[in-house]
N, C-alpha and C. Protein backbone atom coordinates (compact mmCIF):
# COMPACT_ATOMS: atom_id res chain seq x y z
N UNK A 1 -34.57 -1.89 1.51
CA UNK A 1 -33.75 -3.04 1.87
C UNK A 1 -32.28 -2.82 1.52
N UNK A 2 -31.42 -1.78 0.10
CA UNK A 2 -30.40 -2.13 -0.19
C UNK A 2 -29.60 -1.04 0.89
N UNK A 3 -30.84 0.42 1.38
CA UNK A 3 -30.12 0.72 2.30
C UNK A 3 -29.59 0.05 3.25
N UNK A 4 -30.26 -0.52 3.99
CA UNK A 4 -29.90 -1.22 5.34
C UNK A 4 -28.40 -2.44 5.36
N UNK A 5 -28.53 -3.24 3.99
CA UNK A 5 -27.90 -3.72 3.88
C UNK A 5 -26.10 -2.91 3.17
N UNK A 6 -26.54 -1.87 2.69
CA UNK A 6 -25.35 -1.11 2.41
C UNK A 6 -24.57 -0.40 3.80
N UNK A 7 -25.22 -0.02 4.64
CA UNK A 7 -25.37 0.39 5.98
C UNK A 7 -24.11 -0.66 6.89
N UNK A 8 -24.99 -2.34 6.37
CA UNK A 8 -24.17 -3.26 6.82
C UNK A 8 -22.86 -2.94 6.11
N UNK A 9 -22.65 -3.02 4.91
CA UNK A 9 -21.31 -3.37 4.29
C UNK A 9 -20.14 -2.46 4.89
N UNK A 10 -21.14 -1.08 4.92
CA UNK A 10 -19.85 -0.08 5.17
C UNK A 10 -19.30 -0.83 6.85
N UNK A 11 -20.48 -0.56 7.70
CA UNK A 11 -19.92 -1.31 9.24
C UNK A 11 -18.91 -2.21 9.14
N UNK A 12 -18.96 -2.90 8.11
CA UNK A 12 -17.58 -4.04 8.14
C UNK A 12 -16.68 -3.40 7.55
N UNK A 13 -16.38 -2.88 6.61
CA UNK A 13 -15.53 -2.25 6.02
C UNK A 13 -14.66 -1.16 7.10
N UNK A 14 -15.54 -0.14 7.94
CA UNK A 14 -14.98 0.45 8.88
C UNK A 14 -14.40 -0.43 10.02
N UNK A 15 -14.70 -1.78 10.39
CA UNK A 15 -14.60 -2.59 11.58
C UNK A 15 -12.96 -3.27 11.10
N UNK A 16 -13.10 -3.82 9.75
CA UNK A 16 -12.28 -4.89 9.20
C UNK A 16 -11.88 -4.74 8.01
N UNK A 17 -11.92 -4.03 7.33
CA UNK A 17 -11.48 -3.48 6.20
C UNK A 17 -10.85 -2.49 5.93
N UNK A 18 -10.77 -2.02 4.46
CA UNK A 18 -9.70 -1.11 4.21
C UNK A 18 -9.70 -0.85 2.61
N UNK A 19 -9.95 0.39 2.34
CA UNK A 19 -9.95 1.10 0.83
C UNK A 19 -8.73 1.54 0.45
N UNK A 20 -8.08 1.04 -0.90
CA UNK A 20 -6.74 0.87 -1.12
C UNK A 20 -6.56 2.01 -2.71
N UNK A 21 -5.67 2.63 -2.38
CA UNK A 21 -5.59 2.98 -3.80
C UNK A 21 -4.38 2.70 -4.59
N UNK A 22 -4.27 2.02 -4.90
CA UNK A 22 -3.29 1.37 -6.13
C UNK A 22 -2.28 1.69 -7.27
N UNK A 23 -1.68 1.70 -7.32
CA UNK A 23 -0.74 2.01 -8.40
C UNK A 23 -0.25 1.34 -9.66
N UNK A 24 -1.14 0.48 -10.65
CA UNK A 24 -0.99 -0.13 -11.04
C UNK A 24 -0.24 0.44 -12.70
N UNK A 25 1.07 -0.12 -12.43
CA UNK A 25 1.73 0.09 -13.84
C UNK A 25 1.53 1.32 -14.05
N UNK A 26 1.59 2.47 -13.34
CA UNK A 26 1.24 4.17 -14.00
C UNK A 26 -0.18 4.03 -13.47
N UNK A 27 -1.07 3.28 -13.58
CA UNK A 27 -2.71 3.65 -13.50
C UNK A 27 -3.44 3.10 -12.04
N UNK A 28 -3.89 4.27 -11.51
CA UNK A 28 -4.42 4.72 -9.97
C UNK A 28 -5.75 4.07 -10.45
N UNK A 29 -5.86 2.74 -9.30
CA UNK A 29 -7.23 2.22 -9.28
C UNK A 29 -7.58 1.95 -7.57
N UNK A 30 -8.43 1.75 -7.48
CA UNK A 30 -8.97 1.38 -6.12
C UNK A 30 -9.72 0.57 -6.06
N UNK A 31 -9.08 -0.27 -4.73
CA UNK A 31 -9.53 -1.81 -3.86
C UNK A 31 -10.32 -1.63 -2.95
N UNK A 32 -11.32 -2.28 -2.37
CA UNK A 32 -11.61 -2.59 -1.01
C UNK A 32 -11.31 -3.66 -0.68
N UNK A 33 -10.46 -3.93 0.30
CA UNK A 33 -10.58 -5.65 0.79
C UNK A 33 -10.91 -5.53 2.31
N UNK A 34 -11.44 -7.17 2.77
CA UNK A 34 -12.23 -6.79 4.20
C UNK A 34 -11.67 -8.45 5.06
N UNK A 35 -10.93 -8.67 5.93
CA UNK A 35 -9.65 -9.84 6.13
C UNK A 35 -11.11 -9.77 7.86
N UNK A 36 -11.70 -10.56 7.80
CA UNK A 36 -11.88 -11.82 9.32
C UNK A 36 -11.43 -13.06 8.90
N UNK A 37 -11.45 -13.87 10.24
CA UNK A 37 -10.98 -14.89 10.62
C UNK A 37 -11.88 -15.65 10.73
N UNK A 38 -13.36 -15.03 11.14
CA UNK A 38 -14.83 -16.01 11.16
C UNK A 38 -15.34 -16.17 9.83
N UNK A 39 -15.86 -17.71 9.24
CA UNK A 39 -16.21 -17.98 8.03
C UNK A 39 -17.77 -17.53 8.14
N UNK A 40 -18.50 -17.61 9.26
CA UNK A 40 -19.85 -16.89 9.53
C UNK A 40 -19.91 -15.30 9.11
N UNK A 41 -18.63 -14.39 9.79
CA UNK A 41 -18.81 -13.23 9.17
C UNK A 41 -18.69 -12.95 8.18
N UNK A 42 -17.73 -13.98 7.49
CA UNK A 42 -17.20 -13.37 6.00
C UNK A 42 -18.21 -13.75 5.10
N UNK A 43 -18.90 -14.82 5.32
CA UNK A 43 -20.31 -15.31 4.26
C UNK A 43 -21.67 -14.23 4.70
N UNK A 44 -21.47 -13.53 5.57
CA UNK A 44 -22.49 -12.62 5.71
C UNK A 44 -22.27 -11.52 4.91
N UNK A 45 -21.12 -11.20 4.98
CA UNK A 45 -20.57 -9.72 4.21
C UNK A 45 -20.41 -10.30 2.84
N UNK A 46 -20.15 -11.72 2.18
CA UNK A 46 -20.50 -11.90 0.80
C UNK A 46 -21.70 -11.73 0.10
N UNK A 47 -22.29 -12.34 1.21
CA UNK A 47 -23.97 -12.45 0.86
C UNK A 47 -24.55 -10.87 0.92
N UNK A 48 -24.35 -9.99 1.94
CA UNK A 48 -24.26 -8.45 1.24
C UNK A 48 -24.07 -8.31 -0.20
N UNK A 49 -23.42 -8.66 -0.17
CA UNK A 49 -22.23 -8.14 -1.50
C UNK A 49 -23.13 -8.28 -2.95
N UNK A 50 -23.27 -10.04 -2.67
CA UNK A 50 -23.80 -10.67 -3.83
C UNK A 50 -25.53 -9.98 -3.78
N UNK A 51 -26.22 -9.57 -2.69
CA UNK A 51 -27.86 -8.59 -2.10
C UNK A 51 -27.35 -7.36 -2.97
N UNK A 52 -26.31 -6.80 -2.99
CA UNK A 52 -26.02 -5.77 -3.85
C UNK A 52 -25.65 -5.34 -4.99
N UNK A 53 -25.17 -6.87 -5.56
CA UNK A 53 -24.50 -7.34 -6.84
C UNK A 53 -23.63 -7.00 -7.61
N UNK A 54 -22.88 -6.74 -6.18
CA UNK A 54 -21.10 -6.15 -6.16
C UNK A 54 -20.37 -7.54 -6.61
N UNK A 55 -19.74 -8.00 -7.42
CA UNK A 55 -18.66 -8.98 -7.75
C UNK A 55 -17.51 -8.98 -6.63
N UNK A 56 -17.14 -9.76 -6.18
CA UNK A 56 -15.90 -9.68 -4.83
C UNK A 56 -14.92 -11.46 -5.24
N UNK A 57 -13.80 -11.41 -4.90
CA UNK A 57 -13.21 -12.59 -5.34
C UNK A 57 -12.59 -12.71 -3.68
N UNK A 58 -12.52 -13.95 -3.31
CA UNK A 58 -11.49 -14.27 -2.64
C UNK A 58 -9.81 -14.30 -2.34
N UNK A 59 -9.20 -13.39 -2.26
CA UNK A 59 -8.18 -13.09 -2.28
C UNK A 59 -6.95 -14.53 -1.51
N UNK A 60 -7.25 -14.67 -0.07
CA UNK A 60 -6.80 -15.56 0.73
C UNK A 60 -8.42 -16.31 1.51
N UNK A 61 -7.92 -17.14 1.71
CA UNK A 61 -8.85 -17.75 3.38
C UNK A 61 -9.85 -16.41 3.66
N UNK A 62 -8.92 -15.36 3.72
CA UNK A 62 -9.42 -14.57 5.27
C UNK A 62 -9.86 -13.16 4.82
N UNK A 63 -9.58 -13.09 3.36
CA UNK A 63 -9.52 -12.04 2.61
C UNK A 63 -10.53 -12.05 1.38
N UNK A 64 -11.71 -10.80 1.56
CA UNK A 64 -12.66 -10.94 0.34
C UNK A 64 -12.28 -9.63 -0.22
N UNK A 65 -11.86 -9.75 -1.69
CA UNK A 65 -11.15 -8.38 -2.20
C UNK A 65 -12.57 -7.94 -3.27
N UNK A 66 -12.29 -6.51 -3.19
CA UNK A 66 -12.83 -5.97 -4.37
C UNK A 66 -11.94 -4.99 -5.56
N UNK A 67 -12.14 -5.32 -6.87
CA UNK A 67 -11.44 -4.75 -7.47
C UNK A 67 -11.32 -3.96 -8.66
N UNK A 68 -12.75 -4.82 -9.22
CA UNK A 68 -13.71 -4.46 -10.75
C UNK A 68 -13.80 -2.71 -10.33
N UNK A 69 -13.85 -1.92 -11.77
CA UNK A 69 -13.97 -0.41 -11.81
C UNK A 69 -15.46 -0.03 -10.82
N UNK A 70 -16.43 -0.70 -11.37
CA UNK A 70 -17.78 -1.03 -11.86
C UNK A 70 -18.24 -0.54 -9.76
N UNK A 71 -17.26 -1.86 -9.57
CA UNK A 71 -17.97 -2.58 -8.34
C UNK A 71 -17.20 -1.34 -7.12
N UNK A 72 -16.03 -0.83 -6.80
CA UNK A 72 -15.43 -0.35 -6.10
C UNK A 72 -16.61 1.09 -6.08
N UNK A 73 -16.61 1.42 -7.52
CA UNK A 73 -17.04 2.67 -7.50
C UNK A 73 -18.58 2.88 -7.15
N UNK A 74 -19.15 1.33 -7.12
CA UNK A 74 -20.35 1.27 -6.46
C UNK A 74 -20.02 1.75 -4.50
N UNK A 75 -18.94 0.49 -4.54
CA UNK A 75 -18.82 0.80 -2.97
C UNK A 75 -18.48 2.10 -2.53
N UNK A 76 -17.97 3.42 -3.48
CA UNK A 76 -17.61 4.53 -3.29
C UNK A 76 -18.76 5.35 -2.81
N UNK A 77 -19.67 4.99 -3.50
CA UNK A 77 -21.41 5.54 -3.50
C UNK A 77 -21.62 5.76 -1.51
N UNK A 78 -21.58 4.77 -0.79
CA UNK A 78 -22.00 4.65 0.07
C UNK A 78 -20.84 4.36 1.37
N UNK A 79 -19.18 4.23 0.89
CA UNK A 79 -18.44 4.27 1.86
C UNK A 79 -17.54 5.38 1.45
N UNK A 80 -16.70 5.49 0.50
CA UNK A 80 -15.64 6.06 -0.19
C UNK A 80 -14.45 6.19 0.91
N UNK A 81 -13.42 6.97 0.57
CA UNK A 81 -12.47 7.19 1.60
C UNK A 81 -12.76 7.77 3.22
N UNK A 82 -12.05 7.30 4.31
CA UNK A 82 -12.14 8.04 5.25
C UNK A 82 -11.40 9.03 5.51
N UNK A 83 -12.53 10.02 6.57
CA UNK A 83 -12.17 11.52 6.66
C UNK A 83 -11.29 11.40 7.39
């Protein structure tokens, strides 16, 4: 099951999203955030999230960010940077 549903996450992430690497104060961390406009898609891709028990905060409206060490580097597992 967490395949299929990881399967999902990356699809959005490649569709609507975007892996960020950061510069924070001297120290290189990395984001995923994933910006629709449909509240149907974005509660689907939470509800992933939370099926995977990735932590994600709401950034804006339209924007579900990820940012925890923990959680990104989970999402690294199964999306990481594109080639």
């Amino acid at each position: 099951m967490y395949e299929e549903t990881e399967e999902f996450v990356r699809g959005l992430i490649h569709s609507d999203g975007c892996r960020v690497v950061a510069n924070d104060r001297g120290v290189m961390s990395i984001r995923y955030h994933f910006s629709n406009r449909s509240e149907d898609i974005i509660g689907l891709f939470t509800a992933a999230l939370d099926h995977l028990e990735i932590p994600w905060t709401r950034s804006t409206k339209y924007i579900v960010s990820i940012y925890r060490k923990a959680a990104t580097a989970r999402l690294d597992e199964f999306i990481g940077p594109k080639s």
